[in-house]
N, C-alpha and C. Protein backbone atom coordinates (compact mmCIF):
# COMPACT_ATOMS: atom_id res chain seq x y z
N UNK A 1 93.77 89.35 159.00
CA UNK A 1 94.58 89.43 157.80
C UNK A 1 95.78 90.32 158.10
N UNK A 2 96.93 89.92 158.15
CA UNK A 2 98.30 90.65 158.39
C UNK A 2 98.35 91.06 156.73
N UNK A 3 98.60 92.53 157.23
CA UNK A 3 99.02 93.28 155.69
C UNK A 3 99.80 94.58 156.27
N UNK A 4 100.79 95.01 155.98
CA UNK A 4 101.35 96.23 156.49
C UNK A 4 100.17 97.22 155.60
N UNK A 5 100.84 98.96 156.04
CA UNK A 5 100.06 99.73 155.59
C UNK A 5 100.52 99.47 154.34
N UNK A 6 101.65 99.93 154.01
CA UNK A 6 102.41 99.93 152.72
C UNK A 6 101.38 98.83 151.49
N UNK A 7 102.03 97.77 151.74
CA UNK A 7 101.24 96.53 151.10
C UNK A 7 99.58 97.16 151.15
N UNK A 8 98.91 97.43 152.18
CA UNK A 8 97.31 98.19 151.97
C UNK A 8 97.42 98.67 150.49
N UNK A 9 98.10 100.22 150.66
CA UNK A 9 98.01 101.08 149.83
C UNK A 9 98.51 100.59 148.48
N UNK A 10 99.23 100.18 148.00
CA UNK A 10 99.95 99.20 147.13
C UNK A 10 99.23 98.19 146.04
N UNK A 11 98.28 97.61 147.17
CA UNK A 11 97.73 96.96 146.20
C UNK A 11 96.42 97.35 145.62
N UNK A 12 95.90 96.94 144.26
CA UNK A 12 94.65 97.06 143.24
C UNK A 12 93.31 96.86 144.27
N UNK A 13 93.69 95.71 144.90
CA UNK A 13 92.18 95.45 145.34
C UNK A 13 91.91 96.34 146.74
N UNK A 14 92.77 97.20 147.38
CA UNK A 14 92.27 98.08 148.75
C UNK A 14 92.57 99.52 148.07
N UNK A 15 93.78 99.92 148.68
CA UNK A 15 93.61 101.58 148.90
C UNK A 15 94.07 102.28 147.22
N UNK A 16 94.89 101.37 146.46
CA UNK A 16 95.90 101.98 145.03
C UNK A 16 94.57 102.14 144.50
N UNK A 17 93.45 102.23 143.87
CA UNK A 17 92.31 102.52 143.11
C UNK A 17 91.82 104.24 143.79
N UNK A 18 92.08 103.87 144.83
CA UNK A 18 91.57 105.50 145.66
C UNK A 18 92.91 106.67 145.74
N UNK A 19 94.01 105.77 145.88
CA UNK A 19 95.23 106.80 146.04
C UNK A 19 95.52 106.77 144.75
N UNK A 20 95.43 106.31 143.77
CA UNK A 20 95.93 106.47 142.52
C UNK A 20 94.63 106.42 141.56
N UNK A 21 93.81 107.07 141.36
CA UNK A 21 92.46 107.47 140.69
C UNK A 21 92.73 107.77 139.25
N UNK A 22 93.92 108.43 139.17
CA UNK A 22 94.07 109.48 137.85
C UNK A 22 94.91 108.38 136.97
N UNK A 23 95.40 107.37 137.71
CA UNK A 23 96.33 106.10 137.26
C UNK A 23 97.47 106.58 137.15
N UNK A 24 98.11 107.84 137.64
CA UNK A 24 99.66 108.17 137.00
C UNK A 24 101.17 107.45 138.33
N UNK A 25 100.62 106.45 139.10
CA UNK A 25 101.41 106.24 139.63
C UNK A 25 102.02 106.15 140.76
N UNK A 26 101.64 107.96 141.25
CA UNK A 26 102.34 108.02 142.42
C UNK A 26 101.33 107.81 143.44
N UNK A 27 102.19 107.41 143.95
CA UNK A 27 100.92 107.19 145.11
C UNK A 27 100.96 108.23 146.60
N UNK A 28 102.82 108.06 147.01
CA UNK A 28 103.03 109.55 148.01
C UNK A 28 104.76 109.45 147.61
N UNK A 29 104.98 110.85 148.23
CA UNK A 29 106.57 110.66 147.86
C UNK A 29 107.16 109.86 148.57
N UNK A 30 108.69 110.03 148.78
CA UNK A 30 109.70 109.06 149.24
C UNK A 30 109.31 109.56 151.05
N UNK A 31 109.03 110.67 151.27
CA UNK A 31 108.56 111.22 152.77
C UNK A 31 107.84 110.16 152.93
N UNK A 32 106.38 110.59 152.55
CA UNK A 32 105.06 110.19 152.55
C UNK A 32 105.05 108.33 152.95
N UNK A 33 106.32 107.91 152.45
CA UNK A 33 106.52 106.36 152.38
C UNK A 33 107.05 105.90 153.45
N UNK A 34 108.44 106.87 153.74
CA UNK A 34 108.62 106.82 155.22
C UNK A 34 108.32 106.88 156.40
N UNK A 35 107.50 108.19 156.58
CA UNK A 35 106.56 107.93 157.48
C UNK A 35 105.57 106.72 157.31
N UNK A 36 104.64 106.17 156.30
CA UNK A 36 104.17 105.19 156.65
C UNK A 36 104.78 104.08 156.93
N UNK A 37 106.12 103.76 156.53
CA UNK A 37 106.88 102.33 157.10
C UNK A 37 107.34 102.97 158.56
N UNK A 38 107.70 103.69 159.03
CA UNK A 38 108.01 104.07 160.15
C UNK A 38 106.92 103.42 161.31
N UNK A 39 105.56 103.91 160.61
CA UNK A 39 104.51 103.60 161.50
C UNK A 39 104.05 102.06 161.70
N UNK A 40 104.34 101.60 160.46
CA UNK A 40 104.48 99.90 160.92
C UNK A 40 105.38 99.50 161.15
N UNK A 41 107.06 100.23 161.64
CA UNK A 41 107.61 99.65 162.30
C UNK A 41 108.77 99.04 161.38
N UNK A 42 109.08 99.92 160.20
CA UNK A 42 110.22 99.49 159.41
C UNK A 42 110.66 100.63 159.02
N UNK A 43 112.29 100.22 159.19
CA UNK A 43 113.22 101.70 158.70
C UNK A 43 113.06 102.09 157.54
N UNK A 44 112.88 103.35 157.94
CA UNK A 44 112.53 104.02 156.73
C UNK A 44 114.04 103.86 155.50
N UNK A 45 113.77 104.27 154.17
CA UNK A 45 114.92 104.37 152.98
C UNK A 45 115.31 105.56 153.00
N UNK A 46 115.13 106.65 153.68
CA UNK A 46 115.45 107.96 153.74
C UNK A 46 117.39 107.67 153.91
N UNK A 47 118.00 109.11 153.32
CA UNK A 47 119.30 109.06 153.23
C UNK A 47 119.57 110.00 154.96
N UNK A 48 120.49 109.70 155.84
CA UNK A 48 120.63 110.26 156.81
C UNK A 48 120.41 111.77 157.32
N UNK A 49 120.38 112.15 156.20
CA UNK A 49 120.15 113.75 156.57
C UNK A 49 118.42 114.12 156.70
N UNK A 50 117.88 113.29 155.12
CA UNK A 50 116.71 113.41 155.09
C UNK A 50 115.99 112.90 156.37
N UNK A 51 116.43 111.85 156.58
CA UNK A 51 115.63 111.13 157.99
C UNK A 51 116.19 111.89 159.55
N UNK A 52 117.07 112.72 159.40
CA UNK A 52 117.39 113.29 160.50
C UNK A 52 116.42 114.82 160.93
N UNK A 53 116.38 115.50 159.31
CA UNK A 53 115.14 116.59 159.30
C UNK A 53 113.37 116.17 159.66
N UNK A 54 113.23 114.58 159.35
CA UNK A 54 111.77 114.53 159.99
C UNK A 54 111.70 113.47 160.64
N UNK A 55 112.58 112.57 161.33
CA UNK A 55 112.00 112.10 162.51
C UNK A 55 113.18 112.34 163.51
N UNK A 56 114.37 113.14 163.44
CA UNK A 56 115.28 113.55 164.66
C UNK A 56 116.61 112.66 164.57
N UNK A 57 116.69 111.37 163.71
CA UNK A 57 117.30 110.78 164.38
C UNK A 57 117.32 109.95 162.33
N UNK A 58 118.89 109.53 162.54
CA UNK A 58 119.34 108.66 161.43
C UNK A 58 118.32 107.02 161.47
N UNK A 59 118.26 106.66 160.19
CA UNK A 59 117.50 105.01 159.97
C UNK A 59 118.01 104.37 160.89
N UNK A 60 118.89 104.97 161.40
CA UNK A 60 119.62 102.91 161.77
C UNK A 60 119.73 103.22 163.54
N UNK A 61 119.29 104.69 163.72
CA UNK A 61 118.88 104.92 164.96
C UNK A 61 117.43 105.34 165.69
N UNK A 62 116.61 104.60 164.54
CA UNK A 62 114.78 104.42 164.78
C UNK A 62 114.50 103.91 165.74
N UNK A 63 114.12 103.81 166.70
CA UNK A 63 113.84 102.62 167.85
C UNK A 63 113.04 102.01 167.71
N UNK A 64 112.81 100.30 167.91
CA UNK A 64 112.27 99.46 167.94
C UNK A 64 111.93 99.11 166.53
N UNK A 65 112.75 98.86 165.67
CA UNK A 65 112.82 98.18 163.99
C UNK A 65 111.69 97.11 163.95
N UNK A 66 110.79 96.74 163.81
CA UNK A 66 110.01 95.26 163.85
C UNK A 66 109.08 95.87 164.48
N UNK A 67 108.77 96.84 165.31
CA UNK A 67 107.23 96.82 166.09
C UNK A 67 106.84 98.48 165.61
N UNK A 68 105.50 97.66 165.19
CA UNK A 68 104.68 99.26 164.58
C UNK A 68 104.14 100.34 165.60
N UNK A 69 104.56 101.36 165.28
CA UNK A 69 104.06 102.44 166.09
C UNK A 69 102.10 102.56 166.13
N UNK A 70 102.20 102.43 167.83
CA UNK A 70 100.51 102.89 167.95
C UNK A 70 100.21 104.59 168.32
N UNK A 71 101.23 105.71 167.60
CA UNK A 71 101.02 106.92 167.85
C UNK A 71 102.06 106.91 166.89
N UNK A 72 101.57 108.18 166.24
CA UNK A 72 101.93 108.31 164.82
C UNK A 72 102.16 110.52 164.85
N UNK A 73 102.54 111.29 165.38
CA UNK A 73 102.61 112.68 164.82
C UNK A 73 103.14 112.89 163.63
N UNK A 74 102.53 113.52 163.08
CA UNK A 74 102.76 114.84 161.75
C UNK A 74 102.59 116.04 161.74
N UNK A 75 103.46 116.60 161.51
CA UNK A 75 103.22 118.28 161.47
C UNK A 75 103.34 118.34 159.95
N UNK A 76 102.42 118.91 159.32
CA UNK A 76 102.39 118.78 157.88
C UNK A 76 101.47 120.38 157.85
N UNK A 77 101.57 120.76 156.49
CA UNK A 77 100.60 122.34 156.75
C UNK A 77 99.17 121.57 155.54
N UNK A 78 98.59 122.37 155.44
CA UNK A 78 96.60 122.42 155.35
C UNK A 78 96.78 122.02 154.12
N UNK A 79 96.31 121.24 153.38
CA UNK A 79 95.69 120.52 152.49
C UNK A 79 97.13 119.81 152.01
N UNK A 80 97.62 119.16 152.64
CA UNK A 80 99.13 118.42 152.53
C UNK A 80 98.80 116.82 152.68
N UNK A 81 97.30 116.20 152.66
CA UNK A 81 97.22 114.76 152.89
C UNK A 81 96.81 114.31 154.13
N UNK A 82 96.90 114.74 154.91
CA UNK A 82 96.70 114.54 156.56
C UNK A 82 95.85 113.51 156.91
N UNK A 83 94.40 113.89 156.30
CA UNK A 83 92.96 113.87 156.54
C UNK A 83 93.27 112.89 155.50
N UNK A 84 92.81 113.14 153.81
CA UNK A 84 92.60 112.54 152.60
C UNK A 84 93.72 110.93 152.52
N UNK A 85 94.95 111.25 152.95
CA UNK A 85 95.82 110.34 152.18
C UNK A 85 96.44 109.40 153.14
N UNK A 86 96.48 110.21 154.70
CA UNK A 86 97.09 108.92 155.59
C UNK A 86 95.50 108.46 156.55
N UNK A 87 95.42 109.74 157.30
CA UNK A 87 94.50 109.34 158.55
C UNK A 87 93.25 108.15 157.91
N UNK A 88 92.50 108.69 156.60
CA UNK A 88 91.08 108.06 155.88
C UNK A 88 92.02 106.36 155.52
N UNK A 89 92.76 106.58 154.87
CA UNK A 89 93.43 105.11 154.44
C UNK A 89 93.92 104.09 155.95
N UNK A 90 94.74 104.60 156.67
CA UNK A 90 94.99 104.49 157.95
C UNK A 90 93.78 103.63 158.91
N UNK A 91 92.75 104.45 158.61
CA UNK A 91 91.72 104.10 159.56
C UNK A 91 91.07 102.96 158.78
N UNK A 92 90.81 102.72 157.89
CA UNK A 92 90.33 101.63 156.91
C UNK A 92 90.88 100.40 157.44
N UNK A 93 92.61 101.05 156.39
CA UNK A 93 93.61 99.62 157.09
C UNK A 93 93.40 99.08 158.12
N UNK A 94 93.24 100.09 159.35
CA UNK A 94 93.19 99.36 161.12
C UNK A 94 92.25 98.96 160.73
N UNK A 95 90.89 98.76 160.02
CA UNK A 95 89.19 98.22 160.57
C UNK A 95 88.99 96.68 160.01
N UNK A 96 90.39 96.67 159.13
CA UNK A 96 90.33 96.02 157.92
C UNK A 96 91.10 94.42 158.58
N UNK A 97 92.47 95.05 159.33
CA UNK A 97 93.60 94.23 159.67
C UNK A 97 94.01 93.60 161.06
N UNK A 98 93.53 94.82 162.05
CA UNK A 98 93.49 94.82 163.79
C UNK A 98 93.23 93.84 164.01
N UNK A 99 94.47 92.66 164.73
CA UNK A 99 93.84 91.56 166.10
C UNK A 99 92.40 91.76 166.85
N UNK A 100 91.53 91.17 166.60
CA UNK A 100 90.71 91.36 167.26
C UNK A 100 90.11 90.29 168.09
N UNK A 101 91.61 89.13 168.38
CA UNK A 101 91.05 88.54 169.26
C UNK A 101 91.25 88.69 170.70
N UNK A 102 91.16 89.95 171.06
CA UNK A 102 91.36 90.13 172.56
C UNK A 102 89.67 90.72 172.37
N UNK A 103 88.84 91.00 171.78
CA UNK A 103 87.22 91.63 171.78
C UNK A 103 86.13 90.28 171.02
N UNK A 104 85.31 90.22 172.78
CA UNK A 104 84.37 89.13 171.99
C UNK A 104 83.70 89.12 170.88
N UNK A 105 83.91 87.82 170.60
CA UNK A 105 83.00 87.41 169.10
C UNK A 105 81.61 88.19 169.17
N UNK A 106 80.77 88.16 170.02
CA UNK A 106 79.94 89.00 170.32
C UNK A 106 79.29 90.44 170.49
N UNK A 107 81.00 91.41 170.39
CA UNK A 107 80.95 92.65 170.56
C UNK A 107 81.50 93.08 168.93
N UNK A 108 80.70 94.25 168.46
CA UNK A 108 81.70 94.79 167.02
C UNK A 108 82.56 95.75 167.74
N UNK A 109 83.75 95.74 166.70
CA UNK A 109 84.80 96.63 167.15
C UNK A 109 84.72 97.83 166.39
N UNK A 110 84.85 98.92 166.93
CA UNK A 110 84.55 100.54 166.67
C UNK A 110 86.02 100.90 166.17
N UNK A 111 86.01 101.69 164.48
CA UNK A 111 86.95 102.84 164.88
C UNK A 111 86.31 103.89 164.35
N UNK A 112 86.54 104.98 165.71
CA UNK A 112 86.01 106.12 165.43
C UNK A 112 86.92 107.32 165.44
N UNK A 113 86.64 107.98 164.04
CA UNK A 113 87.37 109.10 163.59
C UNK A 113 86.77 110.26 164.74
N UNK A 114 87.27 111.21 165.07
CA UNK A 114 86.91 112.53 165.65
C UNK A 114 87.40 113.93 165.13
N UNK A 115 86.98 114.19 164.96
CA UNK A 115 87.36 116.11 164.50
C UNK A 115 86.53 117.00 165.45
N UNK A 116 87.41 118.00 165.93
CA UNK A 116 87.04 119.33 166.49
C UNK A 116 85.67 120.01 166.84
N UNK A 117 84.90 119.49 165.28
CA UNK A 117 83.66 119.35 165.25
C UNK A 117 82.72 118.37 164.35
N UNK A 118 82.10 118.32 163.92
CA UNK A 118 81.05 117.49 163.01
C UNK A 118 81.65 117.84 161.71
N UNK A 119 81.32 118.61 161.21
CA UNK A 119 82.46 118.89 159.80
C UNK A 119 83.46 118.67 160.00
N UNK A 120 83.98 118.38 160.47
CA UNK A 120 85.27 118.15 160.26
C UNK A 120 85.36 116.23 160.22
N UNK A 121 84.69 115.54 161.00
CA UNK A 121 84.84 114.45 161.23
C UNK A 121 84.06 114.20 160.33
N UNK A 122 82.85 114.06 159.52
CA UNK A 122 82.33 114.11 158.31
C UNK A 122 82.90 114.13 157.13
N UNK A 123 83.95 115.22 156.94
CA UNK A 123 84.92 115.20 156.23
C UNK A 123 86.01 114.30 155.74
N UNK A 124 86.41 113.88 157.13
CA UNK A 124 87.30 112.75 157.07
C UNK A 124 86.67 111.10 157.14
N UNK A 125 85.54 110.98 157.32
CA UNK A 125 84.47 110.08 156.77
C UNK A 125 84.19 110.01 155.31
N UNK A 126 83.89 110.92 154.43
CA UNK A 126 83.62 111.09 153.38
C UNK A 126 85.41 110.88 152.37
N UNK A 127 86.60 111.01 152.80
CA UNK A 127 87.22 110.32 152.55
C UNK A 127 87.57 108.72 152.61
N UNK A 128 87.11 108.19 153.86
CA UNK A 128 87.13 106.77 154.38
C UNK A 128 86.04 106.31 153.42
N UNK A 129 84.94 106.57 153.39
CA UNK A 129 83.89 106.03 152.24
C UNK A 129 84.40 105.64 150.28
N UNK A 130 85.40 107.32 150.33
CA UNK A 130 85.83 106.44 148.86
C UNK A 130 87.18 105.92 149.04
N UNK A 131 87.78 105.52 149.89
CA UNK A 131 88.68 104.34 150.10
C UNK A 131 88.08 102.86 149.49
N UNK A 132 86.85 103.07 150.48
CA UNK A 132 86.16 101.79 150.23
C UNK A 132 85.34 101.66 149.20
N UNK A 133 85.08 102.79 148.90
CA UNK A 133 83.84 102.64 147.72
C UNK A 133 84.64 102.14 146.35
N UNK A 134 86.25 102.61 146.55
CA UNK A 134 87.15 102.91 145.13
C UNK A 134 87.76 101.04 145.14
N UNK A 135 87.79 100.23 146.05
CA UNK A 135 88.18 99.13 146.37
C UNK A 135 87.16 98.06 146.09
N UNK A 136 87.42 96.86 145.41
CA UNK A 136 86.45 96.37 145.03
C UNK A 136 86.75 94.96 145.76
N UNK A 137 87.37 95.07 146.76
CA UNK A 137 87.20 93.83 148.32
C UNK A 137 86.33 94.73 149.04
N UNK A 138 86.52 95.74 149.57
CA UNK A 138 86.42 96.61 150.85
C UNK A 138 84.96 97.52 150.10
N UNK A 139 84.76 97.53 149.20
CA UNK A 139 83.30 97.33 148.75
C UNK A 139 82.19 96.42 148.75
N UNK A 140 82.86 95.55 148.62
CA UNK A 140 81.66 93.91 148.55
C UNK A 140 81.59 93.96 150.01
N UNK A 141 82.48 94.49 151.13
CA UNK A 141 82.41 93.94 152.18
C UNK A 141 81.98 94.62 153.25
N UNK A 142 81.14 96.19 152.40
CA UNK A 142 80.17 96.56 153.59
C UNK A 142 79.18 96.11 153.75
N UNK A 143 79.00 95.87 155.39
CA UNK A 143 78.22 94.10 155.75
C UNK A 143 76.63 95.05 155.70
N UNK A 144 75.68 94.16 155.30
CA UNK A 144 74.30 94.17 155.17
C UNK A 144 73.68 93.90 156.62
N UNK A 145 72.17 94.09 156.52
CA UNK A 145 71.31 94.15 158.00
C UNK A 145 70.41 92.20 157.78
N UNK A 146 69.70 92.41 158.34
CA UNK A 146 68.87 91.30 158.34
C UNK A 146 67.99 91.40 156.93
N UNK A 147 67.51 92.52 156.84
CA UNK A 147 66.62 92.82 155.51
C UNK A 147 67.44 93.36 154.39
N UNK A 148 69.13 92.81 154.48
CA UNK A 148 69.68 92.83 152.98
C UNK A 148 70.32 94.16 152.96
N UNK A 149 69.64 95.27 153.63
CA UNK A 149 70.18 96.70 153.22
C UNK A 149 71.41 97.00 153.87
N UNK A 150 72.80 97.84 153.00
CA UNK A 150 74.02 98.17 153.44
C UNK A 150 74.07 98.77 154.46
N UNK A 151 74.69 98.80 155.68
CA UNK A 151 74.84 99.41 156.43
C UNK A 151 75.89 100.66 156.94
N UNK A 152 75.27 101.72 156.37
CA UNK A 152 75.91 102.25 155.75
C UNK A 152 75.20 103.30 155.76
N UNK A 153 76.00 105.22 156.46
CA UNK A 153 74.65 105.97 156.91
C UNK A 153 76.00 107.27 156.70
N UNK A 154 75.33 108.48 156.85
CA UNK A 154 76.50 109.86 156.48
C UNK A 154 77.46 109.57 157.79
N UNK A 155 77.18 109.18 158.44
CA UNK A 155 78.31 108.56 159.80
C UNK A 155 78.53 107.85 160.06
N UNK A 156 78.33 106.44 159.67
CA UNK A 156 78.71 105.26 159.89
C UNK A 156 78.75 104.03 158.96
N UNK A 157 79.62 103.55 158.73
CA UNK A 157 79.85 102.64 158.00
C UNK A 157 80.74 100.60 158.78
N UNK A 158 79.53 99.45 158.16
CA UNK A 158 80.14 98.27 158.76
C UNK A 158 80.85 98.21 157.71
N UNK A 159 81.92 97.14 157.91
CA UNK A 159 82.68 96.08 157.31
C UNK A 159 82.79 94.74 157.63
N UNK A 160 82.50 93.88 156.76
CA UNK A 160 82.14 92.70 157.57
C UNK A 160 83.67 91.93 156.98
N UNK A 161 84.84 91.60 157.84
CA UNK A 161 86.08 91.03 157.54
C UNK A 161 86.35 89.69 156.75
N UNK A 162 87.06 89.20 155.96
CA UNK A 162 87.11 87.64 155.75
C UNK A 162 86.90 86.65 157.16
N UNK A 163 87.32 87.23 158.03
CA UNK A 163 87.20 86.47 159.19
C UNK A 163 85.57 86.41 160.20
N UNK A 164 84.30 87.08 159.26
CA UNK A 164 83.54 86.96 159.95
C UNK A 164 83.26 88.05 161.05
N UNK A 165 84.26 89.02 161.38
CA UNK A 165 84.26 89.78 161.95
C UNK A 165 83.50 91.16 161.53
N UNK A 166 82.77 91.85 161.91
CA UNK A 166 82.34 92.90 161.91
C UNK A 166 82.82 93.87 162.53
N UNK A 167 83.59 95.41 161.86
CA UNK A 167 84.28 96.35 162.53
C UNK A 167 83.40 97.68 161.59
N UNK A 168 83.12 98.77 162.77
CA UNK A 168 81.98 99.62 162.20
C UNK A 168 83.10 101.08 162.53
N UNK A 169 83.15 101.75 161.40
CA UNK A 169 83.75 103.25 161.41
C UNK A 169 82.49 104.18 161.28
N UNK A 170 82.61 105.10 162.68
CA UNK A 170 82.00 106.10 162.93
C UNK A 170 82.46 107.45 163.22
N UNK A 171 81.94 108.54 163.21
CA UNK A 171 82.66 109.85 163.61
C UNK A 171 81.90 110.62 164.77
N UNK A 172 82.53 111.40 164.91
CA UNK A 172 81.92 112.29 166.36
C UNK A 172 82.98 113.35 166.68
N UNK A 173 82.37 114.47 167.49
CA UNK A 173 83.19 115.42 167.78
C UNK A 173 83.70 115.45 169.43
């Protein structure tokens, strides 16, 4: 399923129920937006100065317009979204959207969060859970075992894709 992040977060049925809970709207600022089109690879709307203070360099001198970034830095300070609003949504989106036809039909595809330590990667799990829990596609679609039960554990969570595909988010330090 091709969906930018943007479009993810945006719409009712994935991430806007989890990023917008309280219903008032916002979802991140005009930053917060830029950097995520940046990362899939579209110039940001920032006015030249603004886009010169956080990524170095004017819109129209972004490199590579059309292809999404697979490394993404932020320097942002402590409870600014990091964890909660890009990385947890972020990691969904990839489990949700990722080509996965270069990995056999046969193998599930892993994304695994990591933090420093166990709390910490727990943490940012327990955000990824109400992404999905708050989404009522990406809910129906944590995939079941043989005997019916969700699969679905304080560290690991499947998703079973429209495409039949199975992609499992786990954490570790």
């Amino acid at each position: 399923m091709k969906m930018t992040m943007r479009q993810f977060c945006e719409s009712p049925d994935f991430a806007r129920p989890y990023l917008d809970h309280d219903k008032n709207g916002e979802l991140y600022t005009d930053v917060g937006w830029a950097l995520i089109d940046a990362a899939d690879g579209i110039r940001p709307t920032l006015d030249d100065k603004r886009s010169l203070a956080i990524f170095g360099c004017a819109p129209d001198k972004m490199p590579c317009p059309g292809k999404p970034r697979r490394t993404a830095v932020f320097g942002l300070g402590r409870g600014a979204g990091k964890t909660s609003r890009l990385l947890a949504v972020k990691c969904v989106h990839a489990a949700w959207t990722t080509d996965l036809s270069t990995i056999s039909p046969d193998d599930e595809a892993v994304g695994l969060l990591i933090g420093p330590k166990m709390k910490h990667a727990r943490q940012a799990f327990k955000f990824v859970v109400g992404v999905i829990r708050r989404s009522p596609i990406l809910s129906a679609a944590v995939a079941r075992d043989e005997r019916g039960r969700m699969m679905a554990s304080k560290e690991r969570i499947t998703l079973k894709r429209p495409d039949g595909r199975l992609v499992r988010i786990e954490i570790a330090a």
